[in-house]
N, C-alpha and C. Protein backbone atom coordinates (compact mmCIF):
# COMPACT_ATOMS: atom_id res chain seq x y z
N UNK A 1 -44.11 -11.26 3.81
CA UNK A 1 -43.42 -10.11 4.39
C UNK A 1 -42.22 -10.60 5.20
N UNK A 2 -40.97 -10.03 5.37
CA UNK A 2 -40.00 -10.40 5.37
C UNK A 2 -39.77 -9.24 7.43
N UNK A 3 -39.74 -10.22 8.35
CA UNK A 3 -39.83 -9.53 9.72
C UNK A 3 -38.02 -9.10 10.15
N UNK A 4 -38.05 -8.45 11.25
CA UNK A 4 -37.12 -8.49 11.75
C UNK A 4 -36.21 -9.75 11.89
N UNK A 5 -37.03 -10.79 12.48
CA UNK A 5 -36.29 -11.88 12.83
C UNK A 5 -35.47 -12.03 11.39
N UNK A 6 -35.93 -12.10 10.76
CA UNK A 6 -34.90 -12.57 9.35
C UNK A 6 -33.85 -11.73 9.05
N UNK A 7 -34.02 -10.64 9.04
CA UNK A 7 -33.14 -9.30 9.00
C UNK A 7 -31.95 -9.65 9.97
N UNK A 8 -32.06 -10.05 11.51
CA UNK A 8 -30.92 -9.91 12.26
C UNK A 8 -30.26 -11.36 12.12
N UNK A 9 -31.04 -12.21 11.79
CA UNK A 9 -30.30 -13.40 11.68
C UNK A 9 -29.38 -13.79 10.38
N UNK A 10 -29.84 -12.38 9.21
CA UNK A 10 -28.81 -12.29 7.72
C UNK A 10 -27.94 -11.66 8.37
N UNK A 11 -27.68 -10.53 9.29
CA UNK A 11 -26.84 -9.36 9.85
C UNK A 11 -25.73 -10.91 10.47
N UNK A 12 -26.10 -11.83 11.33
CA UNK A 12 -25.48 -12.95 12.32
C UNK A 12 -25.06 -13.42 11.17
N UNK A 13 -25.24 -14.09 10.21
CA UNK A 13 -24.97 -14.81 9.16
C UNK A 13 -23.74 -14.13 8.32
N UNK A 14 -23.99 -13.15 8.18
CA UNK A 14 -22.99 -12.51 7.34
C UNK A 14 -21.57 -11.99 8.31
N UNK A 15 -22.12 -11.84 9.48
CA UNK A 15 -21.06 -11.55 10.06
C UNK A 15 -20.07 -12.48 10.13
N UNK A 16 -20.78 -13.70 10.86
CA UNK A 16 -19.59 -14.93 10.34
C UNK A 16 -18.77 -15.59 9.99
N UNK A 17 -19.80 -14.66 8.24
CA UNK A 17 -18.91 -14.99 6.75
C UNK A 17 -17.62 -14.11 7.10
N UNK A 18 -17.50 -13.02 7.72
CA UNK A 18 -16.55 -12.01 7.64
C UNK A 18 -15.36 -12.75 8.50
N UNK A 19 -15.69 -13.24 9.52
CA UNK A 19 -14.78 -13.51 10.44
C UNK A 19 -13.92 -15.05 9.47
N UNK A 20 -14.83 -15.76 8.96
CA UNK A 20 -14.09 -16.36 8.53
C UNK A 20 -13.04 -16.02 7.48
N UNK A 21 -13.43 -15.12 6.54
CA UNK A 21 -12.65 -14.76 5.11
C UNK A 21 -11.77 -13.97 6.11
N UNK A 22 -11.60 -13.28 7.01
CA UNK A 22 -10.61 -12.39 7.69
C UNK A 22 -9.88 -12.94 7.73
N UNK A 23 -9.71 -14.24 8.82
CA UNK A 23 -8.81 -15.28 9.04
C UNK A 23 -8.32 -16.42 8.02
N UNK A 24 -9.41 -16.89 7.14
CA UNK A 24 -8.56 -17.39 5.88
C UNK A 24 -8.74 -16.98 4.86
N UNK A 25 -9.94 -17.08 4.21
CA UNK A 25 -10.00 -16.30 2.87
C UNK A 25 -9.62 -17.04 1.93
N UNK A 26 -10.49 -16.42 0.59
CA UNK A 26 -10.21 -17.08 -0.62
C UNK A 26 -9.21 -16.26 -1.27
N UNK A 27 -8.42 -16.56 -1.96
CA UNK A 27 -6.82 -16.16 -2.48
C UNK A 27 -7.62 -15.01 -3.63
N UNK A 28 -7.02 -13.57 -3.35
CA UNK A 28 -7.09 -12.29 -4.16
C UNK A 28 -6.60 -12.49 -5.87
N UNK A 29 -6.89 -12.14 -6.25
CA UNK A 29 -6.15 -12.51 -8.00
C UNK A 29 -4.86 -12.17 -7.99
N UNK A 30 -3.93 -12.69 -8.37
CA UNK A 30 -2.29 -12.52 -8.68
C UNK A 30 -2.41 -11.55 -9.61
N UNK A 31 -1.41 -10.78 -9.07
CA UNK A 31 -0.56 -9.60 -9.69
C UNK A 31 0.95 -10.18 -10.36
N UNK A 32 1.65 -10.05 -11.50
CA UNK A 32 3.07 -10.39 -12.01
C UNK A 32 3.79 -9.30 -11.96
N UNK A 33 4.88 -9.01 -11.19
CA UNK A 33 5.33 -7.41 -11.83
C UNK A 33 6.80 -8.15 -12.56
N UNK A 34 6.65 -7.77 -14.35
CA UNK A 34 7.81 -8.44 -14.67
C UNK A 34 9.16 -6.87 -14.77
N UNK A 35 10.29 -8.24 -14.40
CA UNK A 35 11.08 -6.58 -14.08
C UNK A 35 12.29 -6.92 -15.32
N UNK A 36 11.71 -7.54 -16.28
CA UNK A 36 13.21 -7.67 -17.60
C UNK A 36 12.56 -6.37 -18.79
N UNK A 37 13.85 -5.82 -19.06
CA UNK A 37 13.85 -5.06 -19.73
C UNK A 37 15.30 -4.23 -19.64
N UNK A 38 15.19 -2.79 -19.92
CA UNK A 38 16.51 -2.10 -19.81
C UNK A 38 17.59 -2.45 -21.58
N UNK A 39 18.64 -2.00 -21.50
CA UNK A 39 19.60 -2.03 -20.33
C UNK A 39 19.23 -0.47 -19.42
N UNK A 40 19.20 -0.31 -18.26
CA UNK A 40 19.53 0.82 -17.82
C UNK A 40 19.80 0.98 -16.07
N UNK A 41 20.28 1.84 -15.76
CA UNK A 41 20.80 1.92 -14.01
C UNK A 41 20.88 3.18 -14.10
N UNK A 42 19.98 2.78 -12.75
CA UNK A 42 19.40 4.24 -12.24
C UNK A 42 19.03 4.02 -10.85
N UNK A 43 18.91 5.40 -10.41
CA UNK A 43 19.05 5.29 -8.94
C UNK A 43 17.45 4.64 -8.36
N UNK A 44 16.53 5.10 -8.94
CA UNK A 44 15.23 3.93 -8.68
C UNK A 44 14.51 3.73 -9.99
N UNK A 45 14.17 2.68 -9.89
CA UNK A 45 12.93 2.55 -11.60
C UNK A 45 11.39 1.55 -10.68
N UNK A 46 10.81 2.97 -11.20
CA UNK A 46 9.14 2.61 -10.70
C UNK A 46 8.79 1.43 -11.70
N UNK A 47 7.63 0.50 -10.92
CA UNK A 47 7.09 -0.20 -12.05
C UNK A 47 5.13 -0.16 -11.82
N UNK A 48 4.58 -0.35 -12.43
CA UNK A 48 3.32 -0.34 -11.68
C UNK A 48 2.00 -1.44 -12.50
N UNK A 49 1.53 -2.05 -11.99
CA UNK A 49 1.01 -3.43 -12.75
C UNK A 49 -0.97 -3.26 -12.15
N UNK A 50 -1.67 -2.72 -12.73
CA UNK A 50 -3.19 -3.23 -12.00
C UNK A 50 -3.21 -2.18 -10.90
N UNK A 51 -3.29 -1.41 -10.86
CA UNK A 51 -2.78 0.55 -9.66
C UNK A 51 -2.10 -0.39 -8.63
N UNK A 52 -1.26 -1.10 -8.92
CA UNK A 52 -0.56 -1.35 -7.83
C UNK A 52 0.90 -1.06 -8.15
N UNK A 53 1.90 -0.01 -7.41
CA UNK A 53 2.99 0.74 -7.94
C UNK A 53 4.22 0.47 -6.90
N UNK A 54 4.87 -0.29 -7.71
CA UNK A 54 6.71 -0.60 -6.68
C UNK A 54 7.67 0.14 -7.37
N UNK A 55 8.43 0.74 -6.35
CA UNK A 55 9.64 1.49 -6.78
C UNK A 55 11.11 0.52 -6.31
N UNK A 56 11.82 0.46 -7.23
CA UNK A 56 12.90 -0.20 -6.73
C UNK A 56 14.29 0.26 -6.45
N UNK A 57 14.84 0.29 -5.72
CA UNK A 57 16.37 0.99 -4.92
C UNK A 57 16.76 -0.45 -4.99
N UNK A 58 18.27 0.35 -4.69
CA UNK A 58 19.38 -0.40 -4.45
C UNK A 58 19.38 -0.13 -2.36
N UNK A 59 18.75 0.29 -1.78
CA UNK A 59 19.35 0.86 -0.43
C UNK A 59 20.46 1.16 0.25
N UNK A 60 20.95 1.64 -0.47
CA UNK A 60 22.00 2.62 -0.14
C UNK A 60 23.13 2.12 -0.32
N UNK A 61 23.70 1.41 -1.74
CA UNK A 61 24.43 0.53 -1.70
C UNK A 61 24.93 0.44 -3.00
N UNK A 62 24.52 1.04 -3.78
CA UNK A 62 24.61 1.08 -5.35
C UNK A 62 23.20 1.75 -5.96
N UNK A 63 22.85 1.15 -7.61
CA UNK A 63 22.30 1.53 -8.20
C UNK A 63 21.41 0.61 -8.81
N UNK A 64 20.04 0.14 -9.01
CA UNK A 64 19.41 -0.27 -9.85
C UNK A 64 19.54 -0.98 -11.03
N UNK A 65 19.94 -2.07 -11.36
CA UNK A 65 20.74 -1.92 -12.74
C UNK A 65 18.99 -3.07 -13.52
N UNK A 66 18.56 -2.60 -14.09
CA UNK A 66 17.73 -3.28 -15.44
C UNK A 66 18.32 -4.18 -16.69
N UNK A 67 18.05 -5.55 -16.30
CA UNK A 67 18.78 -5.82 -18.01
C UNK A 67 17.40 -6.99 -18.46
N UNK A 68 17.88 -7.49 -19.16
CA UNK A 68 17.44 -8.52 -20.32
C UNK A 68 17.09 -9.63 -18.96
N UNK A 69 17.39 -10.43 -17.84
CA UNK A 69 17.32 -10.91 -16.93
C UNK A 69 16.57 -10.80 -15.87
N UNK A 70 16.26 -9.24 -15.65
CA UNK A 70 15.71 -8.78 -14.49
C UNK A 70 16.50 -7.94 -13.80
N UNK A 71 15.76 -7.13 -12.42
CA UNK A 71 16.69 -6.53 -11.71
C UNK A 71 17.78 -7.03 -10.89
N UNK A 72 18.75 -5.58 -10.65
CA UNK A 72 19.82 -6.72 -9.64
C UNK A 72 20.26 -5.45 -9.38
N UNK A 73 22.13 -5.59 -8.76
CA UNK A 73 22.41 -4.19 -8.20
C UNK A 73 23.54 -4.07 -8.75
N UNK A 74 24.16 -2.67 -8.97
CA UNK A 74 25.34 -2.20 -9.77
C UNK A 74 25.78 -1.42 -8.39
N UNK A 75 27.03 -1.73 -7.82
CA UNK A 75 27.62 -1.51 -6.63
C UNK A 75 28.90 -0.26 -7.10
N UNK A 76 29.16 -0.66 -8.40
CA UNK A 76 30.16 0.50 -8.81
C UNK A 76 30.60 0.07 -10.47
N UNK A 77 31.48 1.10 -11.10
CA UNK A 77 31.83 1.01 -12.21
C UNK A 77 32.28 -0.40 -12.48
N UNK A 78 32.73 -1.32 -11.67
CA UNK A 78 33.33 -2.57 -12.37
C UNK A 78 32.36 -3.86 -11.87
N UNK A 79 31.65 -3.33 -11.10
CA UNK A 79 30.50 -4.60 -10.43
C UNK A 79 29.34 -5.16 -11.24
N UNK A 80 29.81 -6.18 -11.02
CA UNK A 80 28.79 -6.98 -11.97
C UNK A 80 26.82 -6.42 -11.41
N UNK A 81 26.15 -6.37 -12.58
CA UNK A 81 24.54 -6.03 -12.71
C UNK A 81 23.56 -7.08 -11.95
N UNK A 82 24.11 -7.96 -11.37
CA UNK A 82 23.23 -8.84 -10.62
C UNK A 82 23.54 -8.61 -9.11
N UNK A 83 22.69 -9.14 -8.47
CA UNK A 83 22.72 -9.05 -7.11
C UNK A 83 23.70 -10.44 -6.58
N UNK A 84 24.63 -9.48 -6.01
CA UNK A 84 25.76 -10.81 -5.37
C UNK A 84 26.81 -10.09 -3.94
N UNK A 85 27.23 -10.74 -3.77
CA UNK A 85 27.72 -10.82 -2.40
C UNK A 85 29.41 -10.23 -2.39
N UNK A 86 29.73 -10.10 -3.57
CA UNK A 86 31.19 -9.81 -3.78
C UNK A 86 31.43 -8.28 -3.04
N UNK A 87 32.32 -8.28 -2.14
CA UNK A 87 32.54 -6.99 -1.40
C UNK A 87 31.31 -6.87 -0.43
N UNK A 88 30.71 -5.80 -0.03
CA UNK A 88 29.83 -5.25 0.35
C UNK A 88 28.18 -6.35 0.15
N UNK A 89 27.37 -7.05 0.97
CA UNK A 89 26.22 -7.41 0.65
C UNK A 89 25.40 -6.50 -0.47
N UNK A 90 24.78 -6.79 -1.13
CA UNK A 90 23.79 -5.89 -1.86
C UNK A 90 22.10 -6.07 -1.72
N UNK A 91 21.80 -5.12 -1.65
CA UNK A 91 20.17 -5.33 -1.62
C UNK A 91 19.27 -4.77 -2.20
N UNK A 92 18.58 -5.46 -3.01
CA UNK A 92 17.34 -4.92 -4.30
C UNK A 92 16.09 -4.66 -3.14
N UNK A 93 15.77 -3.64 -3.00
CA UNK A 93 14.39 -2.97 -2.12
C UNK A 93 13.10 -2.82 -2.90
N UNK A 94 12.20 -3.03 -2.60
CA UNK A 94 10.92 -2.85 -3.50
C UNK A 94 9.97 -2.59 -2.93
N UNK A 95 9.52 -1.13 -2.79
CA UNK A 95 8.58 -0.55 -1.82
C UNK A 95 7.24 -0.28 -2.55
N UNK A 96 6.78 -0.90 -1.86
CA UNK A 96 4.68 -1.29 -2.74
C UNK A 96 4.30 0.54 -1.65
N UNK A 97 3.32 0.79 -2.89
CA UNK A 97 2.71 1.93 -2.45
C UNK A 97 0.84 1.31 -1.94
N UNK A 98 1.07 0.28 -1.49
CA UNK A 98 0.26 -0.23 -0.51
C UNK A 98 0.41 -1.96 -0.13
N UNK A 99 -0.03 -2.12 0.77
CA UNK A 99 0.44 -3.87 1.39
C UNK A 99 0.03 -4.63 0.54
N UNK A 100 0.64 -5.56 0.33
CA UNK A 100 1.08 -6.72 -0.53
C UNK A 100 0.69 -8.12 0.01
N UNK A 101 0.18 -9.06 -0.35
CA UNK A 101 0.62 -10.37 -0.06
C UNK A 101 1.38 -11.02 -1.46
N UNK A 102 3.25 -11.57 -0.73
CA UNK A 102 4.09 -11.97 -1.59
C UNK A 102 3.59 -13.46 -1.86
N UNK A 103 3.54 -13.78 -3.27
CA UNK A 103 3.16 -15.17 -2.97
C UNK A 103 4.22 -15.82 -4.49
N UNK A 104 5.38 -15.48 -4.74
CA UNK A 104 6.45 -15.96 -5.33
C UNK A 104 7.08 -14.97 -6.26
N UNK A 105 8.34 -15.52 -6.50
CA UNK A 105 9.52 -14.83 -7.10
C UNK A 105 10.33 -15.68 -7.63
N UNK A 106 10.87 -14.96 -9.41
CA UNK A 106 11.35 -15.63 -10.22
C UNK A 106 12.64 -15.65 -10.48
N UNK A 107 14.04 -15.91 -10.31
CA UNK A 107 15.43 -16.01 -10.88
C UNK A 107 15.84 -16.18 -11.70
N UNK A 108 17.26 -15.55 -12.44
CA UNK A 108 17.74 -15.81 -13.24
C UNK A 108 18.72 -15.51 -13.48
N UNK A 109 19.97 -16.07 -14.31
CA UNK A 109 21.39 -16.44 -14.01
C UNK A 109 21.56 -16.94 -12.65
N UNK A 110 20.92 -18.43 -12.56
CA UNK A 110 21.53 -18.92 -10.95
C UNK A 110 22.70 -19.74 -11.43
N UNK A 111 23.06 -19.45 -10.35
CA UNK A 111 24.18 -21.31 -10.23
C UNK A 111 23.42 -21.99 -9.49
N UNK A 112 23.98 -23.01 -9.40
CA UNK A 112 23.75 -24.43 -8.19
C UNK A 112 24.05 -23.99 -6.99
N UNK A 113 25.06 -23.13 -6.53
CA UNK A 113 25.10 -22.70 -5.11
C UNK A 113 24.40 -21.82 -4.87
N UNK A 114 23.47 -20.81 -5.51
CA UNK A 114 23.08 -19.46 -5.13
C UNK A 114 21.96 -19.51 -4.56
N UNK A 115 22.12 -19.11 -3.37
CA UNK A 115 21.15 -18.30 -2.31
C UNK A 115 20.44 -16.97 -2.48
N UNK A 116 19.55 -16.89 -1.60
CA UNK A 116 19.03 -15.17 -1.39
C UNK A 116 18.51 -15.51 -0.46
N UNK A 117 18.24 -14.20 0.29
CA UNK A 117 17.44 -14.22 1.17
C UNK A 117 16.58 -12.71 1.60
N UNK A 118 15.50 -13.07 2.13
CA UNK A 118 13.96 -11.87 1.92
C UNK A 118 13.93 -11.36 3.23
N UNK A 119 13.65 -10.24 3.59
CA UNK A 119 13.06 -9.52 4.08
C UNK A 119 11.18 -8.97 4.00
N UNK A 120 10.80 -9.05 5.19
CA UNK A 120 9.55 -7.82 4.16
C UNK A 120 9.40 -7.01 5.71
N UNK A 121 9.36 -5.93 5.05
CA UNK A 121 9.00 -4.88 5.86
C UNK A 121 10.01 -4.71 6.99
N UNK A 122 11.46 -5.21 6.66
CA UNK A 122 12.49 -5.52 7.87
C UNK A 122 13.08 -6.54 8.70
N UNK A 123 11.72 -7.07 8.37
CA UNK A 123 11.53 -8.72 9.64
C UNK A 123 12.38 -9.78 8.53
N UNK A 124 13.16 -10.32 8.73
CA UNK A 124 13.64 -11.75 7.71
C UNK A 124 12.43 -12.82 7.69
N UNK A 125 11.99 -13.03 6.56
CA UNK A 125 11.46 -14.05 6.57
C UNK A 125 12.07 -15.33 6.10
N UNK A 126 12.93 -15.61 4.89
CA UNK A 126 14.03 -16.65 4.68
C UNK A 126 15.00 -16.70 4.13
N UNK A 127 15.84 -17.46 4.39
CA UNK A 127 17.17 -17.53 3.66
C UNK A 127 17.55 -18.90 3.17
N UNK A 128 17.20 -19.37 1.89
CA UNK A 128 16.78 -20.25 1.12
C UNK A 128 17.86 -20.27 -0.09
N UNK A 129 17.95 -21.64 -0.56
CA UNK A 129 18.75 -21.72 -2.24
C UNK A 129 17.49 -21.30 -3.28
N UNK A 130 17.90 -21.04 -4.36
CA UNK A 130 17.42 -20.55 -5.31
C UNK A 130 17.05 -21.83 -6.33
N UNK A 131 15.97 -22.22 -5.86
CA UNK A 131 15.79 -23.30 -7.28
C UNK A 131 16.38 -23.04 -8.67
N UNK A 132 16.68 -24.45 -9.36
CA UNK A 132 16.65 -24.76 -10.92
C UNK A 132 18.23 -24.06 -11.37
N UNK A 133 18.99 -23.54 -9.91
CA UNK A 133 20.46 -23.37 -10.95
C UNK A 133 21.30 -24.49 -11.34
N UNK A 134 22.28 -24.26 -12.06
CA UNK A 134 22.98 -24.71 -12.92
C UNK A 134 24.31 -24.48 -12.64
N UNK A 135 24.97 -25.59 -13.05
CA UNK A 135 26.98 -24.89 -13.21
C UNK A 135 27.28 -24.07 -13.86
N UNK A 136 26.88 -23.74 -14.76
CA UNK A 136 27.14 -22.71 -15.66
C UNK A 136 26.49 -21.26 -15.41
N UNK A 137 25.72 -21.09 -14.33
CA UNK A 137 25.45 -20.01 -13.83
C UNK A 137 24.44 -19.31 -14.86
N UNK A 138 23.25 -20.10 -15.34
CA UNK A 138 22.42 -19.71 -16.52
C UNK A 138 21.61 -20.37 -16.04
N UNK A 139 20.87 -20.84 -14.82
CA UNK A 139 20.05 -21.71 -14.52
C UNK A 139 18.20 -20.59 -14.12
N UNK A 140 17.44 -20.84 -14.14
CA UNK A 140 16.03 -20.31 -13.49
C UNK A 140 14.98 -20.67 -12.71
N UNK A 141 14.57 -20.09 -12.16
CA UNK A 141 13.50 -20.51 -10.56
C UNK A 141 12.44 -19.79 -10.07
N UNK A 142 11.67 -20.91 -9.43
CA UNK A 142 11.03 -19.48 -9.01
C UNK A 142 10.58 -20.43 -7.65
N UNK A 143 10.74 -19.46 -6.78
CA UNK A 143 10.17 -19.64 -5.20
C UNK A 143 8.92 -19.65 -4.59
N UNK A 144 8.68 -20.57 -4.34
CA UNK A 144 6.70 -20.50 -3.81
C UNK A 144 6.66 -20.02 -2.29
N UNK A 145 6.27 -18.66 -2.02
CA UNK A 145 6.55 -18.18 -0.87
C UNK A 145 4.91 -18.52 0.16
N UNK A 146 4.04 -19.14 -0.71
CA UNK A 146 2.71 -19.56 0.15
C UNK A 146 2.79 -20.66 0.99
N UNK A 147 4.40 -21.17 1.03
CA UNK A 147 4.01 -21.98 2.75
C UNK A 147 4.00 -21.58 3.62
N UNK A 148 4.35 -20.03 3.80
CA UNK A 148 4.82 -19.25 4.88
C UNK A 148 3.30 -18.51 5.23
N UNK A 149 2.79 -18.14 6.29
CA UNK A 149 1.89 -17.86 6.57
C UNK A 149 1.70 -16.52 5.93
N UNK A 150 0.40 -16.41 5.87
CA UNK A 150 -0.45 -14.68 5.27
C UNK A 150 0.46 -13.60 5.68
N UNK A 151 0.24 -13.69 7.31
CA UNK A 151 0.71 -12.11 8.29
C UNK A 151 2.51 -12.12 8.04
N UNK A 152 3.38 -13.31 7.76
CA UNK A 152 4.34 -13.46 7.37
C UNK A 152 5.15 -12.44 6.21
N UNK A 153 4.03 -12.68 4.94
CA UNK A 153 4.61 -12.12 3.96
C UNK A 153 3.59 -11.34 3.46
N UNK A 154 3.29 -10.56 4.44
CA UNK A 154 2.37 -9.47 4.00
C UNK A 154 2.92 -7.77 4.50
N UNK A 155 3.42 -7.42 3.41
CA UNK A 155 3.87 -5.83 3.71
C UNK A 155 3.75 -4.78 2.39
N UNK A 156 4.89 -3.68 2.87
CA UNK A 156 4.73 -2.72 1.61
C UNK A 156 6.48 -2.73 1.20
N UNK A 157 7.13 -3.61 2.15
CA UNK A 157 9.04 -3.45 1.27
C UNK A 157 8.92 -5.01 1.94
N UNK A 158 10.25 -4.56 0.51
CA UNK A 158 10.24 -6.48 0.04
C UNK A 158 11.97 -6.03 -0.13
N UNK A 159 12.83 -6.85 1.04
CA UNK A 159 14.72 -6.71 0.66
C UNK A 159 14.76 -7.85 0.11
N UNK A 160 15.50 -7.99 -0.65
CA UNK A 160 15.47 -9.41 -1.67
C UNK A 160 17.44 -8.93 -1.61
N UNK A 161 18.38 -9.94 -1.18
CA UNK A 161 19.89 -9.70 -0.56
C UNK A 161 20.14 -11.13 -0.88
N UNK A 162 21.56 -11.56 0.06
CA UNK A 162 22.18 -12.62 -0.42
C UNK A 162 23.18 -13.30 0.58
N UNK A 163 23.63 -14.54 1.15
CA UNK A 163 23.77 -15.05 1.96
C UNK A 163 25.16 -15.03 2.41
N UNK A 164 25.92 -14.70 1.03
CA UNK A 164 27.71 -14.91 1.34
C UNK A 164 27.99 -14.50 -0.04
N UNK A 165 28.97 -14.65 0.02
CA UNK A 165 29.92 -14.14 -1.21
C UNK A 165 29.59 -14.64 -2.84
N UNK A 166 29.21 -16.02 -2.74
CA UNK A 166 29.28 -16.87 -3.46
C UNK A 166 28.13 -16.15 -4.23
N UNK A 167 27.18 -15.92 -3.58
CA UNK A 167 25.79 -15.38 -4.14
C UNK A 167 25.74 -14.57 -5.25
N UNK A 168 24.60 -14.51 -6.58
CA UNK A 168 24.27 -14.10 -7.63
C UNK A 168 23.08 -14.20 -8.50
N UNK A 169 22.79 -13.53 -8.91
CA UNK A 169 21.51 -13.65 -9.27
C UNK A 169 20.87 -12.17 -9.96
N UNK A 170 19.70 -12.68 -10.95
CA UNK A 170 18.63 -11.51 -11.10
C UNK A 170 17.49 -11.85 -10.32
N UNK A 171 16.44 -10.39 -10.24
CA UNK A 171 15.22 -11.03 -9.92
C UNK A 171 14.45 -10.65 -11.26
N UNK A 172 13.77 -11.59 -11.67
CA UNK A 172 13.29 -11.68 -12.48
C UNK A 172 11.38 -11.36 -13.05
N UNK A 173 10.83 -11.65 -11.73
CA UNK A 173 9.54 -10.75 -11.55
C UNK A 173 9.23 -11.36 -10.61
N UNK A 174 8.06 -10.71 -9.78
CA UNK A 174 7.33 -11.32 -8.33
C UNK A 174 5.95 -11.21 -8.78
N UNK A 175 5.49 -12.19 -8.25
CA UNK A 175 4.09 -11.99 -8.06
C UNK A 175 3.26 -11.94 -6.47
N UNK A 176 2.00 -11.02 -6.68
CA UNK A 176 2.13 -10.66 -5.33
C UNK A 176 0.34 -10.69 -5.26
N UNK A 177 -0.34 -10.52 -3.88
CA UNK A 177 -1.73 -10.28 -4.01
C UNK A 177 -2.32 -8.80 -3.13
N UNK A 178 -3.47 -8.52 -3.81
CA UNK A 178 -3.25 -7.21 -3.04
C UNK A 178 -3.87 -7.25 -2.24
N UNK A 179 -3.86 -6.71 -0.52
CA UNK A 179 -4.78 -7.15 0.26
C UNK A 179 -5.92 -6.47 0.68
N UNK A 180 -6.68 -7.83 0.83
CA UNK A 180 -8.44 -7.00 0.42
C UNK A 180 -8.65 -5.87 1.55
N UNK A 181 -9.69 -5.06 1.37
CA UNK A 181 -10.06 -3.92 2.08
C UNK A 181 -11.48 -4.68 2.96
N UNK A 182 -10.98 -4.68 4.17
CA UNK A 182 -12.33 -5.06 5.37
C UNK A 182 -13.46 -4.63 4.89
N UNK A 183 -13.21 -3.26 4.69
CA UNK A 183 -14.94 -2.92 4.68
C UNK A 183 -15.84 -3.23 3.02
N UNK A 184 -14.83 -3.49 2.07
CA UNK A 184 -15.61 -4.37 1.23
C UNK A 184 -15.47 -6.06 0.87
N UNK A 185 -15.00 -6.18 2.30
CA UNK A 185 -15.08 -7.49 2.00
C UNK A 185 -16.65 -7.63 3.17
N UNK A 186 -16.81 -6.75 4.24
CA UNK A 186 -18.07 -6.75 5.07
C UNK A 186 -19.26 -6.23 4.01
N UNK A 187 -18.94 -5.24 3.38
CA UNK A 187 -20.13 -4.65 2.18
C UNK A 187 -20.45 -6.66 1.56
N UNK A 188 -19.62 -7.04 0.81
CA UNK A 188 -20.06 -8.39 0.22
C UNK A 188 -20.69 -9.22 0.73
N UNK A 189 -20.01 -9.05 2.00
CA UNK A 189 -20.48 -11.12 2.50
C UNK A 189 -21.78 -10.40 3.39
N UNK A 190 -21.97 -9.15 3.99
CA UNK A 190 -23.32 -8.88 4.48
C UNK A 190 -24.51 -8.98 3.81
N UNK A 191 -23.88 -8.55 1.92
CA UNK A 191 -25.15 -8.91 0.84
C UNK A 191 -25.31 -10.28 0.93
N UNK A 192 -24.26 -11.05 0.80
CA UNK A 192 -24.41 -12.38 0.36
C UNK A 192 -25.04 -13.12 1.51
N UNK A 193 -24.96 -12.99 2.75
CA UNK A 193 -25.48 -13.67 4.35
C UNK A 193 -27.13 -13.23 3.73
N UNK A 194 -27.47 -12.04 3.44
CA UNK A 194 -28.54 -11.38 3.81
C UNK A 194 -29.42 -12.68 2.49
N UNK A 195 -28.47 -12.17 1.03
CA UNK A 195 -29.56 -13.09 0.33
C UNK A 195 -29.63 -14.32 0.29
N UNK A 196 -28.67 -15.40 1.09
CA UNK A 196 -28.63 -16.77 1.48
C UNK A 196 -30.18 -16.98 2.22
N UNK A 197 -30.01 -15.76 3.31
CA UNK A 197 -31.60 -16.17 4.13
C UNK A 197 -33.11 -15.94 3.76
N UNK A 198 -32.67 -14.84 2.77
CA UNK A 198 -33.91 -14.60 1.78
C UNK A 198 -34.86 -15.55 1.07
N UNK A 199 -33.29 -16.31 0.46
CA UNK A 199 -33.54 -16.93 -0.28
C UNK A 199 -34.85 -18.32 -0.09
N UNK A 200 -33.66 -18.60 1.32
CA UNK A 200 -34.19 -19.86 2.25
C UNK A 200 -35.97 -19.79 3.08
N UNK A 201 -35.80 -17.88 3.18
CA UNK A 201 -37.49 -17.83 3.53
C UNK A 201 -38.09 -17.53 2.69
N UNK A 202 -38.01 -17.55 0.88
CA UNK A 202 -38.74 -17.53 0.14
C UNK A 202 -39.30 -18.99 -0.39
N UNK A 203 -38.32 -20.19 -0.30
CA UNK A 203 -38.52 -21.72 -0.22
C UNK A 203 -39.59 -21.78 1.03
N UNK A 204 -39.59 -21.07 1.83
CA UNK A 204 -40.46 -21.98 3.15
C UNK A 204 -41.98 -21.27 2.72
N UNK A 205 -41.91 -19.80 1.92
CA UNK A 205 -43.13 -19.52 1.82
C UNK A 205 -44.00 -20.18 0.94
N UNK A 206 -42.96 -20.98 -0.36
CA UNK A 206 -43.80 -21.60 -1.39
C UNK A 206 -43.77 -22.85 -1.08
C-alpha cells in the first residue's frame, strides 16, 4: 500500500522537476517558416506552419514583396524587393500570433558587406553581418540566434531592418520554438516525479 509519505514526497519531487525545466529546459521541437515563393507584394502575407501563424508587414514603410529568395520590402515603384537601406531604412515585421522562441534565420542575395539587424518585441537584440555573402551579391546564411539567452529572443514581433545604406538582403525563412505552456509542462513532470517514486517503492517492496 502506497502511504501519504510517498504521495508528498512525488508532489516535492516533481515540483523540482518544474523549477528546473522553467529555468532551463529541454529545447521545444523547431518550427521552419519558409518564406520563398511569390512573385507577389502585398500589404501583409500571413504564413502559418504547425498552428503557429506570422503575418508579415512592411511597418509602415512600404509593401511586402515575396519572391523566389524570400521576403524583403518594396518601398515604392522603382525600389528594389529586398530589404536595404537605400533612402528611408526598411523593416520586414513578423508578428507571431503567440510567443516564440527565435532560434535562427536564413539569407539570401547577401554581399560581403551586408548587415541586418533584429528587434523582438521592440527591444534590439543585434546588429550583426550576415554570414556566407559574396561580391557578387548572391551569397547565403543563416544566423544562429541560440547564443543569446531564452528571455532575450523570446516574443510575438520579430523587426528584421538594416544597418546603413549599403545593406541588402532577403529573408529567407526563420526557425523558431514555441514556448511551452507551464501548466503542461507541471501536468508532465508531476506524472513523471510521481512515477519515478513509485517506481523506487515498488523495488524496496520486492
Amino acid at each position: 500500500m502506497i502511504n501519504s509519505t510517498f504521495v508528498k514526497k512525488a508532489l516535492m519531487a516533481a515540483t523540482s522537476a518544474t523549477v528546473v525545466s522553467l529555468v532551463g529546459g529541454q529545447a521545444a521541437e523547431a518550427v521552419t517558416f519558409n518564406f520563398q515563393g511569390g512573385p507577389k507584394t502585398e500589404g501583409s502575407i500571413f504564413f502559418s506552419e504547425q498552428g503557429i501563424g506570422v503575418t508579415a508587414t512592411a511597418n509602415g514603410n512600404g509593401q511586402v514583396a515575396q519572391r523566389a529568395n524570400g521576403l524583403g520590402v518594396k518601398g515604392g515603384r522603382l525600389d528594389s524587393p529586398q530589404l536595404d537601406g537605400l533612402g528611408k531604412d526598411e523593416t520586414l515585421e513578423l508578428t507571431f500570433d503567440q510567443q516564440i522562441i527565435l532560434t535562427s534565420a536564413t539569407f539570401s542575395r547577401v554581399g560581403f558587406n551586408d548587415e541586418f539587424k533584429l528587434f523582438v518585441d521592440g527591444d534590439k537584440l543585434v546588429a550583426a553581418d550576415i554570414p556566407g555573402g559574396n561580391l557578387f551579391d548572391k551569397g547565403s546564411g543563416t544566423f544562429d540566434f541560440t547564443y543569446f539567452a531564452k528571455p532575450d529572443r523570446t516574443g510575438s514581433v520579430l523587426g528584421f531592418t538594416v544597418t546603413d545604406f549599403n545593406d541588402d538582403y532577403f529573408l529567407s525563412s526563420i526557425e523558431v520554438e514555441e514556448v511551452p505552456e507551464p501548466l503542461t509542462i507541471l501536468g508532465s513532470l508531476s506524472a513523471l516525479g510521481m512515477g519515478v517514486l513509485l517506481k523506487k517503492q515498488q523495488k524496496k517492496i520486492n
